[in-house]
N, C-alpha and C. Protein backbone atom coordinates (compact mmCIF):
# COMPACT_ATOMS: atom_id res chain seq x y z
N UNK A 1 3.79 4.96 0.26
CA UNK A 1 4.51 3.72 0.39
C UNK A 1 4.98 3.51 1.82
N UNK A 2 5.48 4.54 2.72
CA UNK A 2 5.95 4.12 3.85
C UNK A 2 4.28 3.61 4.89
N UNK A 3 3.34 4.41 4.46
CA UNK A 3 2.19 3.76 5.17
C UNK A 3 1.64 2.43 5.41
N UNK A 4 2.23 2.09 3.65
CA UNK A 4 2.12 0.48 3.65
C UNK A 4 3.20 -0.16 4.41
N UNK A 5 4.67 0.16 3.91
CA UNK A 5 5.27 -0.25 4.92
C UNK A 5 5.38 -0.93 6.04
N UNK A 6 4.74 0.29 6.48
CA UNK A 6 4.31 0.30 8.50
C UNK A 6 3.50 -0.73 8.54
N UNK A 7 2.39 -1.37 7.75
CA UNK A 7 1.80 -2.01 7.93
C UNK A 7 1.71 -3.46 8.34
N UNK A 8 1.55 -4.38 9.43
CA UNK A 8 1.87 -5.49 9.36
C UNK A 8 1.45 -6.46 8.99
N UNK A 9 0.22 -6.27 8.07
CA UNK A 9 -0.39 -7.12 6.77
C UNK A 9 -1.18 -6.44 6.11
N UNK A 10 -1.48 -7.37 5.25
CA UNK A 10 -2.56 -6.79 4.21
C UNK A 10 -3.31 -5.70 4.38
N UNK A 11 -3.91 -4.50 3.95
CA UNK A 11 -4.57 -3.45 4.16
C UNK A 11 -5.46 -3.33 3.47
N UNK A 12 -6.85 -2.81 3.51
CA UNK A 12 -7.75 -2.41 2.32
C UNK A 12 -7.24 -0.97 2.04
N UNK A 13 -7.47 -0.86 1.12
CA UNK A 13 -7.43 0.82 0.90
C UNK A 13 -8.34 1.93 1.39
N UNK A 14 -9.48 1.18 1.50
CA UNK A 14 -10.35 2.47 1.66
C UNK A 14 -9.57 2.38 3.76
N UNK A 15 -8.96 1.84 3.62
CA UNK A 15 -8.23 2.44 5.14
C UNK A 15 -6.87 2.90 5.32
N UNK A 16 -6.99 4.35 4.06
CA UNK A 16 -5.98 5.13 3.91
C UNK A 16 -5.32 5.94 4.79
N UNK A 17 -4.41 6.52 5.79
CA UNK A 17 -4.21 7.15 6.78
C UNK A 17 -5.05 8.44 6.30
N UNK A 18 -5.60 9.31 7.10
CA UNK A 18 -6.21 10.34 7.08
C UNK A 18 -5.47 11.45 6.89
N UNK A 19 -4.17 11.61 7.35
CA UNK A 19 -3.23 12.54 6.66
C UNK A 19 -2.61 13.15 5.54
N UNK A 20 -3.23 11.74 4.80
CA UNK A 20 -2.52 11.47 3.32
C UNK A 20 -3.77 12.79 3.17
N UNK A 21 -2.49 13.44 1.90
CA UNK A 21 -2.99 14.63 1.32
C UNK A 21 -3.35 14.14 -0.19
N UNK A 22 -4.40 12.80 -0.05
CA UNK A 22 -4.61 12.63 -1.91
C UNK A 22 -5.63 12.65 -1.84
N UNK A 23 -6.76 13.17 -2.36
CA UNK A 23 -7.62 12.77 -3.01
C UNK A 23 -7.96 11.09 -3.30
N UNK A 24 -9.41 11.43 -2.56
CA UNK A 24 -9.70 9.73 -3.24
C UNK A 24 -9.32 8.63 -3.92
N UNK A 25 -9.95 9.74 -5.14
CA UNK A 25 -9.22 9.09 -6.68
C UNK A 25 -7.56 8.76 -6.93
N UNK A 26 -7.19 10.29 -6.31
CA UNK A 26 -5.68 10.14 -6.65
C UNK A 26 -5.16 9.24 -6.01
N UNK A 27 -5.38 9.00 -5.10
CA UNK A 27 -5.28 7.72 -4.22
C UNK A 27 -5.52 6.23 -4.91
N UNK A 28 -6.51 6.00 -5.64
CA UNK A 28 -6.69 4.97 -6.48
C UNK A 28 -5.43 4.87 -7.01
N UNK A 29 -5.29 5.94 -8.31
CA UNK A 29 -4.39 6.11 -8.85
C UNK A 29 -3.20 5.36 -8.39
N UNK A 30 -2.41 5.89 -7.50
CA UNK A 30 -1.34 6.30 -7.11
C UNK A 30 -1.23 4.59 -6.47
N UNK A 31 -1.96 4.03 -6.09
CA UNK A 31 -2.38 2.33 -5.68
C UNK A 31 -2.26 1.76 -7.16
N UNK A 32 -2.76 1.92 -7.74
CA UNK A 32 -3.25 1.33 -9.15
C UNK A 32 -1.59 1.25 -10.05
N UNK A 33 -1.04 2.46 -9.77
CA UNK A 33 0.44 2.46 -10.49
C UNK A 33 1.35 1.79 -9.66
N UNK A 34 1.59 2.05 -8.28
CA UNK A 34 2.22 0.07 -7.60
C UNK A 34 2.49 -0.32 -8.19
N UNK A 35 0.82 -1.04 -8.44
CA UNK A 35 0.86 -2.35 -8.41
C UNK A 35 1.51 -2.74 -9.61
N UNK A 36 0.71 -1.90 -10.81
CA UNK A 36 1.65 -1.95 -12.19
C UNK A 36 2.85 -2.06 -12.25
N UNK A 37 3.72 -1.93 -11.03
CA UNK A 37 5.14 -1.88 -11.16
C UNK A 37 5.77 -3.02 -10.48
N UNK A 38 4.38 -3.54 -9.77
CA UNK A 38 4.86 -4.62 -9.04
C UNK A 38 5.63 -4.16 -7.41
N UNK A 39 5.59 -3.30 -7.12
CA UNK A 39 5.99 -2.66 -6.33
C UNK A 39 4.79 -3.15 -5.05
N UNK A 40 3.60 -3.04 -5.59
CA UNK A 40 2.46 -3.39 -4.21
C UNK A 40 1.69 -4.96 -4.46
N UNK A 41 1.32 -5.59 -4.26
CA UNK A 41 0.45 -6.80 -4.47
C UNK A 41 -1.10 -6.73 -4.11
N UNK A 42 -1.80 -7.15 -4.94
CA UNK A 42 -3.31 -7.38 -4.17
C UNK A 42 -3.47 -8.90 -3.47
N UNK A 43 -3.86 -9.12 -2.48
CA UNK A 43 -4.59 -10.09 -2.00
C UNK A 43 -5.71 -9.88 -1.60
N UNK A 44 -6.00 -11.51 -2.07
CA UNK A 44 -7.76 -11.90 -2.15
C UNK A 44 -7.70 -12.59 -0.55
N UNK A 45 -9.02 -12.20 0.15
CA UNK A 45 -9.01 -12.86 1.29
C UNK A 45 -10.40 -12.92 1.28
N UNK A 46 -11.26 -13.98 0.77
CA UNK A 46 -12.13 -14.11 0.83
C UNK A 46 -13.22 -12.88 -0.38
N UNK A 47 -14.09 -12.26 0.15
CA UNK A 47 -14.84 -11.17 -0.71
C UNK A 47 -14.18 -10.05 -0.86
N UNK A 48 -12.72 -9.89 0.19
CA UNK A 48 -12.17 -8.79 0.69
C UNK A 48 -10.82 -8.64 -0.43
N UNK A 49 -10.76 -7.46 -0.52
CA UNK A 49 -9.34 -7.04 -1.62
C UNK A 49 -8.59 -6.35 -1.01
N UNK A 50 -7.02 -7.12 -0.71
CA UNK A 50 -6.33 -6.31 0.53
C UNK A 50 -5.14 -5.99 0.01
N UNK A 51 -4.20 -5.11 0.16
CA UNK A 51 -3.08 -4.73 -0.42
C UNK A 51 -1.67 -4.71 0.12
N UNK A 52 -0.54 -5.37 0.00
CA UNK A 52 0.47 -4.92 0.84
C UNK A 52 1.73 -4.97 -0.34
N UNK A 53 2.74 -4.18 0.58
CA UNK A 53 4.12 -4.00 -0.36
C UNK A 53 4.70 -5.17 -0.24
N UNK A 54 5.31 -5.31 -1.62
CA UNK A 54 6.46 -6.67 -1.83
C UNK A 54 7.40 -6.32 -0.60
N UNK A 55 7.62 -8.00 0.28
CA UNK A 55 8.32 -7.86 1.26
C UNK A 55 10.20 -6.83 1.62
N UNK A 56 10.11 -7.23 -0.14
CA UNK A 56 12.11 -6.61 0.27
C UNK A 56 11.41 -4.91 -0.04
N UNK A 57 10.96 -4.70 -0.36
CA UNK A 57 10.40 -3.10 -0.79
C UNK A 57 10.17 -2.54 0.36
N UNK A 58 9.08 -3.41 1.01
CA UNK A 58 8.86 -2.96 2.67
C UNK A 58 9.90 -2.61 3.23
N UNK A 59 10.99 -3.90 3.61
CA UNK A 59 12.02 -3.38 4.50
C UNK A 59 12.89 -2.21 4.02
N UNK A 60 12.98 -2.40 2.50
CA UNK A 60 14.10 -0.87 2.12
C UNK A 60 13.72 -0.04 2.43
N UNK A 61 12.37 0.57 2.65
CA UNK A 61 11.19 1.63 3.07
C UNK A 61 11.35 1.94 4.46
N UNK A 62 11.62 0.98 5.10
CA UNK A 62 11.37 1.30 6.72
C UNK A 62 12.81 1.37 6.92
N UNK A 63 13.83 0.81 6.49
CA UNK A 63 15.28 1.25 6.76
C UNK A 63 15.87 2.85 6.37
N UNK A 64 15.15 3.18 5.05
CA UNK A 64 15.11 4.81 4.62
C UNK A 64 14.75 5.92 5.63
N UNK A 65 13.19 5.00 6.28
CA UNK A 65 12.96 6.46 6.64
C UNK A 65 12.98 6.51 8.23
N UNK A 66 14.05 5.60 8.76
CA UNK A 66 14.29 5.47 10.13
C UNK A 66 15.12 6.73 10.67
């Protein structure tokens, strides 16, 4: 979550930081339950499926881990 965070728009996933210690899949996963919570959003941008955190989520995220 703070990766998204950091982010200053939309992201695909398959452009996961390389640090992240998940697994692919678990990585799906772990995207996939977000969103279920509403916690992450998908946007459509054309053919492209891009992902970012609900805006007040973002900022509580980046105020935490300052």
């Amino acid at each position: 979550m703070s990766w998204l965070a950091n982010q200053n728009k939309a992201v695909e996933i398959s452009k996961k930081p390389a640090l992240l210690e998940l697994s692919p899949s678990e990585f799906l996963k772990a995207v996939e339950s977000l969103r279920r919570r509403l916690l992450i959003e998908k946007v459509q941008k054309g053919d492209r499926t891009l992902f970012q955190l609900q805006p007040a989520i973002a900022e509580y995220i980046k105020e935490r881990i300052k």
